[in-house]
PDB file of N, CA and C in Angstrom:
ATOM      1  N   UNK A   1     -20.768 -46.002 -33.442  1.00  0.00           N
ATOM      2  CA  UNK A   1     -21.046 -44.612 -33.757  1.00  0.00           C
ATOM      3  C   UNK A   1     -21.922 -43.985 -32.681  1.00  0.00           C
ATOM      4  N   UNK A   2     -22.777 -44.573 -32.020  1.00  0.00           N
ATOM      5  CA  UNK A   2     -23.613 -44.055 -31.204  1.00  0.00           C
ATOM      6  C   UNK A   2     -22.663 -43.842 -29.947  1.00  0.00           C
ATOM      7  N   UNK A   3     -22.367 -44.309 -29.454  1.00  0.00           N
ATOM      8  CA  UNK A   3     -21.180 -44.452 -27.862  1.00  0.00           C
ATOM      9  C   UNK A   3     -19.965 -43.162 -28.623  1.00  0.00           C
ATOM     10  N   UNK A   4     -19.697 -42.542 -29.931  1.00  0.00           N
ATOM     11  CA  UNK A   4     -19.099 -41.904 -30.339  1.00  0.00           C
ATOM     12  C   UNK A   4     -19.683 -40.120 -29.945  1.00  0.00           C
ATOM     13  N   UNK A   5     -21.184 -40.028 -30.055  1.00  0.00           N
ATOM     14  CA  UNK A   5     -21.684 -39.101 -30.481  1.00  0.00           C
ATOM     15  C   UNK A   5     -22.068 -38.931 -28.203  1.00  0.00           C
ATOM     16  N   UNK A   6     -22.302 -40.378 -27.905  1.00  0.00           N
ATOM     17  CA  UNK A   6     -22.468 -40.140 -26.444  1.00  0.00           C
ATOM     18  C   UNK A   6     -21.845 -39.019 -25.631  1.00  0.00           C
ATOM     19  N   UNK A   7     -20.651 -39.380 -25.660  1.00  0.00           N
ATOM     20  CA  UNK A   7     -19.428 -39.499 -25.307  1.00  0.00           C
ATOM     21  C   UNK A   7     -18.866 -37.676 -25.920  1.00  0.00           C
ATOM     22  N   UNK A   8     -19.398 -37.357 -27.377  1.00  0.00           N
ATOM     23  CA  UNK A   8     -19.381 -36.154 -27.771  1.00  0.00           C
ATOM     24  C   UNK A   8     -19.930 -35.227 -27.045  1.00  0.00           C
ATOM     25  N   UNK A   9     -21.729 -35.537 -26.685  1.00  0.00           N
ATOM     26  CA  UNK A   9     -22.263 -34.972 -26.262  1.00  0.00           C
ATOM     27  C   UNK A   9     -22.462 -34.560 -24.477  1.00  0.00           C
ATOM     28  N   UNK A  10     -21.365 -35.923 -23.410  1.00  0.00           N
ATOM     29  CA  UNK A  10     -20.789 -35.574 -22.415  1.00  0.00           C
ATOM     30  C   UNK A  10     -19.694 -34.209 -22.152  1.00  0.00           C
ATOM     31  N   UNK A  11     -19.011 -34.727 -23.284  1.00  0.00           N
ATOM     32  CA  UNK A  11     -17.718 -33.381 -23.346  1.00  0.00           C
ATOM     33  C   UNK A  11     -18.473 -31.851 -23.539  1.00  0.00           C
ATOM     34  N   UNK A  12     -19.517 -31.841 -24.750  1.00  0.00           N
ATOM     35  CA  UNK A  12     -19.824 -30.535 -24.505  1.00  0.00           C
ATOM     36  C   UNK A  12     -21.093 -29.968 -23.163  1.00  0.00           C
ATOM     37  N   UNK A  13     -21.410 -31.038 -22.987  1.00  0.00           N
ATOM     38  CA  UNK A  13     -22.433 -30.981 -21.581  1.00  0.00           C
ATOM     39  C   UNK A  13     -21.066 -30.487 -20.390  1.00  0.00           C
ATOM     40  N   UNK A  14     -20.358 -31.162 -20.167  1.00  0.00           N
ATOM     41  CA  UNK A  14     -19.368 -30.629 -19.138  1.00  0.00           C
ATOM     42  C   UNK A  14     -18.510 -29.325 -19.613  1.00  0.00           C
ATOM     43  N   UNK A  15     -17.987 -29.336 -20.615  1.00  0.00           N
ATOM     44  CA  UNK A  15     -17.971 -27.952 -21.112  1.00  0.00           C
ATOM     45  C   UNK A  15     -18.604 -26.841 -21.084  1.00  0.00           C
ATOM     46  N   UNK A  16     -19.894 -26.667 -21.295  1.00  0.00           N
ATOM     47  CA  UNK A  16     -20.845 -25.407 -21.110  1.00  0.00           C
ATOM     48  C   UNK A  16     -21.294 -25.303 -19.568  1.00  0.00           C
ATOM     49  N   UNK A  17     -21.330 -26.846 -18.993  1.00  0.00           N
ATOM     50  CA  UNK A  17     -21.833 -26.718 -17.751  1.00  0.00           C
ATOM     51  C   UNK A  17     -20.435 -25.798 -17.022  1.00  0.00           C
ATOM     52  N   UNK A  18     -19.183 -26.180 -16.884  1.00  0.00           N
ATOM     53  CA  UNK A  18     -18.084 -25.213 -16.420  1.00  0.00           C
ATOM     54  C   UNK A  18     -17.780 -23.933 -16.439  1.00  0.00           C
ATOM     55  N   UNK A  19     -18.496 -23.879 -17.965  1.00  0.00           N
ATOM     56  CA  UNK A  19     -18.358 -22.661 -18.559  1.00  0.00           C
ATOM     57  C   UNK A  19     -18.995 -21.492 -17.612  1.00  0.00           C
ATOM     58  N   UNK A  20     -20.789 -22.177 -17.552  1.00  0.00           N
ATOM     59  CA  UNK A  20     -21.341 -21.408 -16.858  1.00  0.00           C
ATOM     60  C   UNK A  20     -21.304 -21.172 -15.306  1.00  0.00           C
ATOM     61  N   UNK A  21     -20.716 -22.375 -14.346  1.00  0.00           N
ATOM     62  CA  UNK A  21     -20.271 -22.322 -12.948  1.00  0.00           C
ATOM     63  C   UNK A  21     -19.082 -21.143 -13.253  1.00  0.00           C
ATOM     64  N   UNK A  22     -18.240 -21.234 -13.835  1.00  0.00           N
ATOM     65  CA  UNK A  22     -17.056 -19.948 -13.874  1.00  0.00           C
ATOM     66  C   UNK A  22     -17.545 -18.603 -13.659  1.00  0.00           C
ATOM     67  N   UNK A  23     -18.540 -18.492 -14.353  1.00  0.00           N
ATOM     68  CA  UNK A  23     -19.294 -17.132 -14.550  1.00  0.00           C
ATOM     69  C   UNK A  23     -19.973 -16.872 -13.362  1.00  0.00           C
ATOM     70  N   UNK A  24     -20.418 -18.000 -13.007  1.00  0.00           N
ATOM     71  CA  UNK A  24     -21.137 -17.361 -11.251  1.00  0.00           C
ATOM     72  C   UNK A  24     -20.557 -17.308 -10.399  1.00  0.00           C
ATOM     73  N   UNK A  25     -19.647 -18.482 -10.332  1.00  0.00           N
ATOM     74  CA  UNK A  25     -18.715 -18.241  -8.998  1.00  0.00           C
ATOM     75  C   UNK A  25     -17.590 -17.252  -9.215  1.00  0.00           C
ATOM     76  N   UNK A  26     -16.996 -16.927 -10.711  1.00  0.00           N
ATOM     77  CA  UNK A  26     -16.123 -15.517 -10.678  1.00  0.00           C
ATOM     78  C   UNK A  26     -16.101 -14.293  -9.891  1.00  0.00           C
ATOM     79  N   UNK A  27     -17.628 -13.939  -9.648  1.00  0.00           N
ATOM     80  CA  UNK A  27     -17.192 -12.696  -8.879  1.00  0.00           C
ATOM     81  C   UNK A  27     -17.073 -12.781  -7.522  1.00  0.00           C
ATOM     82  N   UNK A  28     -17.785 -13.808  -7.263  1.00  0.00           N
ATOM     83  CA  UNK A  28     -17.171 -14.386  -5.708  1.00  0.00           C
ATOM     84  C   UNK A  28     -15.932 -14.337  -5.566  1.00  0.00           C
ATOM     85  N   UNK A  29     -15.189 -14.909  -6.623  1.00  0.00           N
ATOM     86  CA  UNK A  29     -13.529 -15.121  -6.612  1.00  0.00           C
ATOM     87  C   UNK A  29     -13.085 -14.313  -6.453  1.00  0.00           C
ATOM     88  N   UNK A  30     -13.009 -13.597  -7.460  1.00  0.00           N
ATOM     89  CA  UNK A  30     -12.284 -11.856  -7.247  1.00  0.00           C
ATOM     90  C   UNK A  30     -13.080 -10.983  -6.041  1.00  0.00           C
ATOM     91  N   UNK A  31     -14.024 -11.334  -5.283  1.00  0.00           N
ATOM     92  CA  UNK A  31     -13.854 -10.465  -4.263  1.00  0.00           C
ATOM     93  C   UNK A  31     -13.331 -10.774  -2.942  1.00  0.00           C
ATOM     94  N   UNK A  32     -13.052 -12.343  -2.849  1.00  0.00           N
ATOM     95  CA  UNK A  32     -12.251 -13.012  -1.986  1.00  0.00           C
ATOM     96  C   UNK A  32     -10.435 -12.518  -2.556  1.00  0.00           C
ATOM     97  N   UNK A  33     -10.242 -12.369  -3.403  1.00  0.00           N
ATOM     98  CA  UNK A  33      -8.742 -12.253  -3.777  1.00  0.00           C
ATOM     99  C   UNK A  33      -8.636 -11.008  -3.581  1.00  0.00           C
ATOM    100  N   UNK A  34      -9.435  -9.877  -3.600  1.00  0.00           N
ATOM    101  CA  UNK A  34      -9.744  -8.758  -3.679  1.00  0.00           C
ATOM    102  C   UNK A  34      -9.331  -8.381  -1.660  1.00  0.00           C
ATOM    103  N   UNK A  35     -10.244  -9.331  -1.407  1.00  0.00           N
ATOM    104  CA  UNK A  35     -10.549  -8.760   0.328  1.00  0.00           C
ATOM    105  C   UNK A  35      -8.791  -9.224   1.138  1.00  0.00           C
ATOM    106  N   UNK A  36      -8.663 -10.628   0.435  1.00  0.00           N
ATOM    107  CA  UNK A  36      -6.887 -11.283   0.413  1.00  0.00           C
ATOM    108  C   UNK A  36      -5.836 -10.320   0.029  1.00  0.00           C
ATOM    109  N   UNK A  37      -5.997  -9.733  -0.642  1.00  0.00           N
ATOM    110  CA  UNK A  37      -4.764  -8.723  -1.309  1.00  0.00           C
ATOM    111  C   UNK A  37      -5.296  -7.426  -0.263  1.00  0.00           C
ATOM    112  N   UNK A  38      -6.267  -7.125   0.055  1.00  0.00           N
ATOM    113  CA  UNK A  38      -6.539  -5.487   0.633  1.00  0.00           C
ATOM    114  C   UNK A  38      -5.781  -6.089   2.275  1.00  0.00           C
ATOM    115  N   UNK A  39      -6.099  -6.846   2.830  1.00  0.00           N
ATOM    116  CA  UNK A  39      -5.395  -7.618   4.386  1.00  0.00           C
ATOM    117  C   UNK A  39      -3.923  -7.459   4.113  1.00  0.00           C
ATOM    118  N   UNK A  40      -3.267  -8.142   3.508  1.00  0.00           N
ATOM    119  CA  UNK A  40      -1.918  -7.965   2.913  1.00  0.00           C
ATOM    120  C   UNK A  40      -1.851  -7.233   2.925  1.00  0.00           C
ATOM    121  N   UNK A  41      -1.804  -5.481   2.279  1.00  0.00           N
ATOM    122  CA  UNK A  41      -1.224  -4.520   2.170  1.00  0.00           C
ATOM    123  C   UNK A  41      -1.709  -4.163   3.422  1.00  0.00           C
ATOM    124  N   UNK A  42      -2.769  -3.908   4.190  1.00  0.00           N
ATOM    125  CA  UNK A  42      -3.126  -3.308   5.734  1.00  0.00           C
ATOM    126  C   UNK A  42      -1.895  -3.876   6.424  1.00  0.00           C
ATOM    127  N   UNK A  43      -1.509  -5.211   6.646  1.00  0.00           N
ATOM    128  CA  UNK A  43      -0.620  -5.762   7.354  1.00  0.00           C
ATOM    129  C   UNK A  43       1.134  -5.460   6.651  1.00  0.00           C
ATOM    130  N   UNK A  44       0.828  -5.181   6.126  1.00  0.00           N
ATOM    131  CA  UNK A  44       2.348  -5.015   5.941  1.00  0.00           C
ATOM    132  C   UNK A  44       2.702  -2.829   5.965  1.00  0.00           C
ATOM    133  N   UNK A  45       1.310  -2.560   5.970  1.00  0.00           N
ATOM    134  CA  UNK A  45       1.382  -0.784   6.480  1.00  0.00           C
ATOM    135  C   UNK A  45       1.577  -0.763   7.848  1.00  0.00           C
ATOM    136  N   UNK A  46       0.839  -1.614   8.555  1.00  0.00           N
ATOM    137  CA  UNK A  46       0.576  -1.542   9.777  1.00  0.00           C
ATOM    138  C   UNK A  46       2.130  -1.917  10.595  1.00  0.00           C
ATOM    139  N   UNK A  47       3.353  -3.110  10.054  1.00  0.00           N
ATOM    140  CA  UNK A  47       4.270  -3.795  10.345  1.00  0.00           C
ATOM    141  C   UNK A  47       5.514  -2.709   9.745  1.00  0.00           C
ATOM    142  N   UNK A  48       5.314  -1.757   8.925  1.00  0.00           N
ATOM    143  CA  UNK A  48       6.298  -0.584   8.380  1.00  0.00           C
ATOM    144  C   UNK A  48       5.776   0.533   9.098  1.00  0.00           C
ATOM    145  N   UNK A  49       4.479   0.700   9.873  1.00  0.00           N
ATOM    146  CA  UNK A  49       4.513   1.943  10.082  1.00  0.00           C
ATOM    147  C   UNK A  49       5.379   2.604  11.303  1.00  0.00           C
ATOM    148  N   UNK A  50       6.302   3.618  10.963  1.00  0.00           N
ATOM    149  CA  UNK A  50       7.155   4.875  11.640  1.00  0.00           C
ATOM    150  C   UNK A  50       6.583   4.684  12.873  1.00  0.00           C
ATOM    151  N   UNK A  51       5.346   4.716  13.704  1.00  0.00           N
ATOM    152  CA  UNK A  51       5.199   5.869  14.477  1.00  0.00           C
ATOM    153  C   UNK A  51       4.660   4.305  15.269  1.00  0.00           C
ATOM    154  N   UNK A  52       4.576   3.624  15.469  1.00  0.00           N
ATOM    155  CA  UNK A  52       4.043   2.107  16.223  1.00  0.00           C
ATOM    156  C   UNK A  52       4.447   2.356  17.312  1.00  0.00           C
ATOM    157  N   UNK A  53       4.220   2.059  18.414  1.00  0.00           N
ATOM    158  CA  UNK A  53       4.009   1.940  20.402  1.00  0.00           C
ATOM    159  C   UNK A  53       5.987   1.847  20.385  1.00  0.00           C
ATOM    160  N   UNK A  54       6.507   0.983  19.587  1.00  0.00           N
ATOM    161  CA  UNK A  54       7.865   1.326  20.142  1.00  0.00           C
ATOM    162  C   UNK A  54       8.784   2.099  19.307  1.00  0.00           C
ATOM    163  N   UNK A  55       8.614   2.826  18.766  1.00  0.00           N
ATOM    164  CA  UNK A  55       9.320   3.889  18.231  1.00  0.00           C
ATOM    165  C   UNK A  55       8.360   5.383  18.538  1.00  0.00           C
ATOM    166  N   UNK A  56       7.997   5.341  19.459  1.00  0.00           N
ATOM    167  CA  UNK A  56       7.106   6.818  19.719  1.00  0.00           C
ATOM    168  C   UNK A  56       8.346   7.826  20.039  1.00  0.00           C
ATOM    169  N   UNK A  57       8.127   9.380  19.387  1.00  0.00           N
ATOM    170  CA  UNK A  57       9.384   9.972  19.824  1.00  0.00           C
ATOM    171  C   UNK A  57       8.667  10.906  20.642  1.00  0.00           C
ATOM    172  N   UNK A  58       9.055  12.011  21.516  1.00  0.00           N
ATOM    173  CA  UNK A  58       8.315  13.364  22.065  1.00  0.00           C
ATOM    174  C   UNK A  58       8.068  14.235  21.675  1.00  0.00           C
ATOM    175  N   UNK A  59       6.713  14.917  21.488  1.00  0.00           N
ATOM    176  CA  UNK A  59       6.920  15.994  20.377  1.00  0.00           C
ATOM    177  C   UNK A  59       7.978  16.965  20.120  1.00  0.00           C
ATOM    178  N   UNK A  60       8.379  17.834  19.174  1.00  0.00           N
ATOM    179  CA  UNK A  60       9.371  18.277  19.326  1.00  0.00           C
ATOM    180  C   UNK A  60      10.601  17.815  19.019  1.00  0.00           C
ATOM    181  N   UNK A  61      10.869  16.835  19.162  1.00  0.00           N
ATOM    182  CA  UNK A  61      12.151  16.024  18.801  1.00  0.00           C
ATOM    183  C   UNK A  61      12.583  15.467  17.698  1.00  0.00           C
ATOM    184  N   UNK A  62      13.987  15.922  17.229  1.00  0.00           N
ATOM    185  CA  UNK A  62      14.019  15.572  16.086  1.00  0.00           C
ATOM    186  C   UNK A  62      15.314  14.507  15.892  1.00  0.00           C
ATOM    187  N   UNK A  63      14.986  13.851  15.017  1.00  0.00           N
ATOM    188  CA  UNK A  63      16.630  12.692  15.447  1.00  0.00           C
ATOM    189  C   UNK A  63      16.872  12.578  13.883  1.00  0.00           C
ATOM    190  N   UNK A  64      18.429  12.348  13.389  1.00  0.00           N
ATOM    191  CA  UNK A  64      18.518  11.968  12.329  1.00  0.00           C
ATOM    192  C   UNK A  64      19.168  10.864  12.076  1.00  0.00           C
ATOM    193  N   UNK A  65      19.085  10.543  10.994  1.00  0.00           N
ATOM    194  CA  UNK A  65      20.259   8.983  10.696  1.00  0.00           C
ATOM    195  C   UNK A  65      20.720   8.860   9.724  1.00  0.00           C
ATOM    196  N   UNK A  66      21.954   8.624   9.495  1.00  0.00           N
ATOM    197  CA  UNK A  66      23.126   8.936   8.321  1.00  0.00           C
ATOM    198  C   UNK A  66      22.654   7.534   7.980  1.00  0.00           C
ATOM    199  N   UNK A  67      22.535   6.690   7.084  1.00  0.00           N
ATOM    200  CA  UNK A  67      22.358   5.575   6.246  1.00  0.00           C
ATOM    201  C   UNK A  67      23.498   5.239   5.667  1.00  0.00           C
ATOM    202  N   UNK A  68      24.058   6.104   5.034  1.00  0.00           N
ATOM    203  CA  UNK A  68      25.144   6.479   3.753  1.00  0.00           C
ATOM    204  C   UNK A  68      26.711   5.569   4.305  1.00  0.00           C
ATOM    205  N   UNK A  69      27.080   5.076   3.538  1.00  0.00           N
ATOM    206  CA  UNK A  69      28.324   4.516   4.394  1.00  0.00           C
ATOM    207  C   UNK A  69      29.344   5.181   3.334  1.00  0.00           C
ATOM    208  N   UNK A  70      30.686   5.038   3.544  1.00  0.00           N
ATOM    209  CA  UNK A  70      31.517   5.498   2.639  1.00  0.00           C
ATOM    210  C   UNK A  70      31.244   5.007   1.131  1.00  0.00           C
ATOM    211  N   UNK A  71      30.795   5.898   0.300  1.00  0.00           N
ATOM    212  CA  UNK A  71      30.485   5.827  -1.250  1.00  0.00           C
ATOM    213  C   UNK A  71      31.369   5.568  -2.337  1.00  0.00           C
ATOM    214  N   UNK A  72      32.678   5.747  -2.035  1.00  0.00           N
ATOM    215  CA  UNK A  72      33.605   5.913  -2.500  1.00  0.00           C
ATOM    216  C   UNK A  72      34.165   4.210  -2.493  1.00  0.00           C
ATOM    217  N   UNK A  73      33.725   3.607  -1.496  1.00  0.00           N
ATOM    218  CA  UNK A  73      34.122   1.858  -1.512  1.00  0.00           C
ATOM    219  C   UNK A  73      33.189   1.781  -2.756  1.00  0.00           C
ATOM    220  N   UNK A  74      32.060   1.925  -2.990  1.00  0.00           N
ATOM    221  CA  UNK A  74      31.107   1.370  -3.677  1.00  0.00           C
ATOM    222  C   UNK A  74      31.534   1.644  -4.819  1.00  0.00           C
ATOM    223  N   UNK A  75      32.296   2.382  -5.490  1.00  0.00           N
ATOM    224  CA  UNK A  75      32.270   2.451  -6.866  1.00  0.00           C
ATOM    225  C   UNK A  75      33.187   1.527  -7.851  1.00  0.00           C
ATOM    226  N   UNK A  76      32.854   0.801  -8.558  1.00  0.00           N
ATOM    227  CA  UNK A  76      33.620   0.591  -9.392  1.00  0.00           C
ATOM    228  C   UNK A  76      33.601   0.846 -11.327  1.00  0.00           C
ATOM    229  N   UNK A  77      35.095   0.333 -11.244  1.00  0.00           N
ATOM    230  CA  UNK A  77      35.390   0.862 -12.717  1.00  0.00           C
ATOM    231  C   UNK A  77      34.262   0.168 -13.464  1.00  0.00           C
ATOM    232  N   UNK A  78      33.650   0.817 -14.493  1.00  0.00           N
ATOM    233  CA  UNK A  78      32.838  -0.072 -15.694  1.00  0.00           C
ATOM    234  C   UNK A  78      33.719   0.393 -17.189  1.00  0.00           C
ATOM    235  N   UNK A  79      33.916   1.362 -16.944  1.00  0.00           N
ATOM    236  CA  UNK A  79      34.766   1.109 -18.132  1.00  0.00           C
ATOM    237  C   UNK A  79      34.752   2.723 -19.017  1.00  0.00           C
ATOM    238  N   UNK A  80      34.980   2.408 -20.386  1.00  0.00           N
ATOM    239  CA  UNK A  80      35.292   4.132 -20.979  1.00  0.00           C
ATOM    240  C   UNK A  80      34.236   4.434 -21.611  1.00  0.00           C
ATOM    241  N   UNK A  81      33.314   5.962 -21.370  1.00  0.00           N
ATOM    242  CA  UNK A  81      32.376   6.449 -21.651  1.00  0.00           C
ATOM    243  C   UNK A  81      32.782   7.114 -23.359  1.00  0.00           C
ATOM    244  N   UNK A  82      32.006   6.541 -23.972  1.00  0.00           N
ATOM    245  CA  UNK A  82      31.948   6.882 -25.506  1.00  0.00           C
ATOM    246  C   UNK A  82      30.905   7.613 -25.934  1.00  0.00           C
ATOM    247  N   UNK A  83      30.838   9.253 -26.305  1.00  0.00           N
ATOM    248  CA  UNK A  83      30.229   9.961 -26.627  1.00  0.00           C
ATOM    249  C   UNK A  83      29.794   9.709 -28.473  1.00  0.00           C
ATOM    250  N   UNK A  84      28.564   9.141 -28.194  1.00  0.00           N
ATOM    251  CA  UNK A  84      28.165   9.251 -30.371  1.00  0.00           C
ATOM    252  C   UNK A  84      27.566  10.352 -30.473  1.00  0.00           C
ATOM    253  N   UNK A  85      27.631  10.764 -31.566  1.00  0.00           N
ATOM    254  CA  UNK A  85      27.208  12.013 -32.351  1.00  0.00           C
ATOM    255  C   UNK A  85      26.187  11.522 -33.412  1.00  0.00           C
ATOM    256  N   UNK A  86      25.347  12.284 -33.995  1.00  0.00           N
ATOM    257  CA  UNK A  86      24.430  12.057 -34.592  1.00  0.00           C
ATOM    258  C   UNK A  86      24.929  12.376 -36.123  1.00  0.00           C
ATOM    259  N   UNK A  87      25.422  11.895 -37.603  1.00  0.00           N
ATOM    260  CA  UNK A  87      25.467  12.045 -38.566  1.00  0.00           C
ATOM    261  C   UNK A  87      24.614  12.421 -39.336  1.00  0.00           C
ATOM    262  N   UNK A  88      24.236  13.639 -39.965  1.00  0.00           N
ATOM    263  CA  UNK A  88      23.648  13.746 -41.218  1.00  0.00           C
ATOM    264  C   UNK A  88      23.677  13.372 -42.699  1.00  0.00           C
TER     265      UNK A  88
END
């Protein structure tokens, strides 16, 4: 019984002790994941941005670009549109 209550009183000693390391080192955490996630989005603005050293255009200039390919390949049948009505 005694090696029972030991052994009890390890588990909640490491328990509260975790408990309370979580709580201090938490906000450390989240401001490291915080500073990790803000780099990420800088780098991936910085790797999309328009206007970067090799796409510089001259002022004035305007260019366009059709994207769109024939729309008409793209469609297909889904099937017959069934209008419900609302019953009173």
């Amino acid at each position: 019984m005694d090696t029972f209550f030991k052994t009890l009183l390890i588990l909640l000693l490491v328990y509260f002790g975790l408990k309370i390391l979580f709580r201090l080192a938490m906000p450390f955490l989240m401001r490291y994941i915080a500073k990790k996630a803000t780099q990420k989005m800088e780098n991936a603005f910085r790797g999309s941005n328009f206007n970067n050293a090799n796409n510089k255009k001259e002022e004035g200039k305007t260019t366009l670009h059709n994207f769109s390919k024939n729309k008409s390949q793209n469609k297909k049948p889904v099937g017959e549109y069934v209008d419900y009505e609302e019953i009173d």
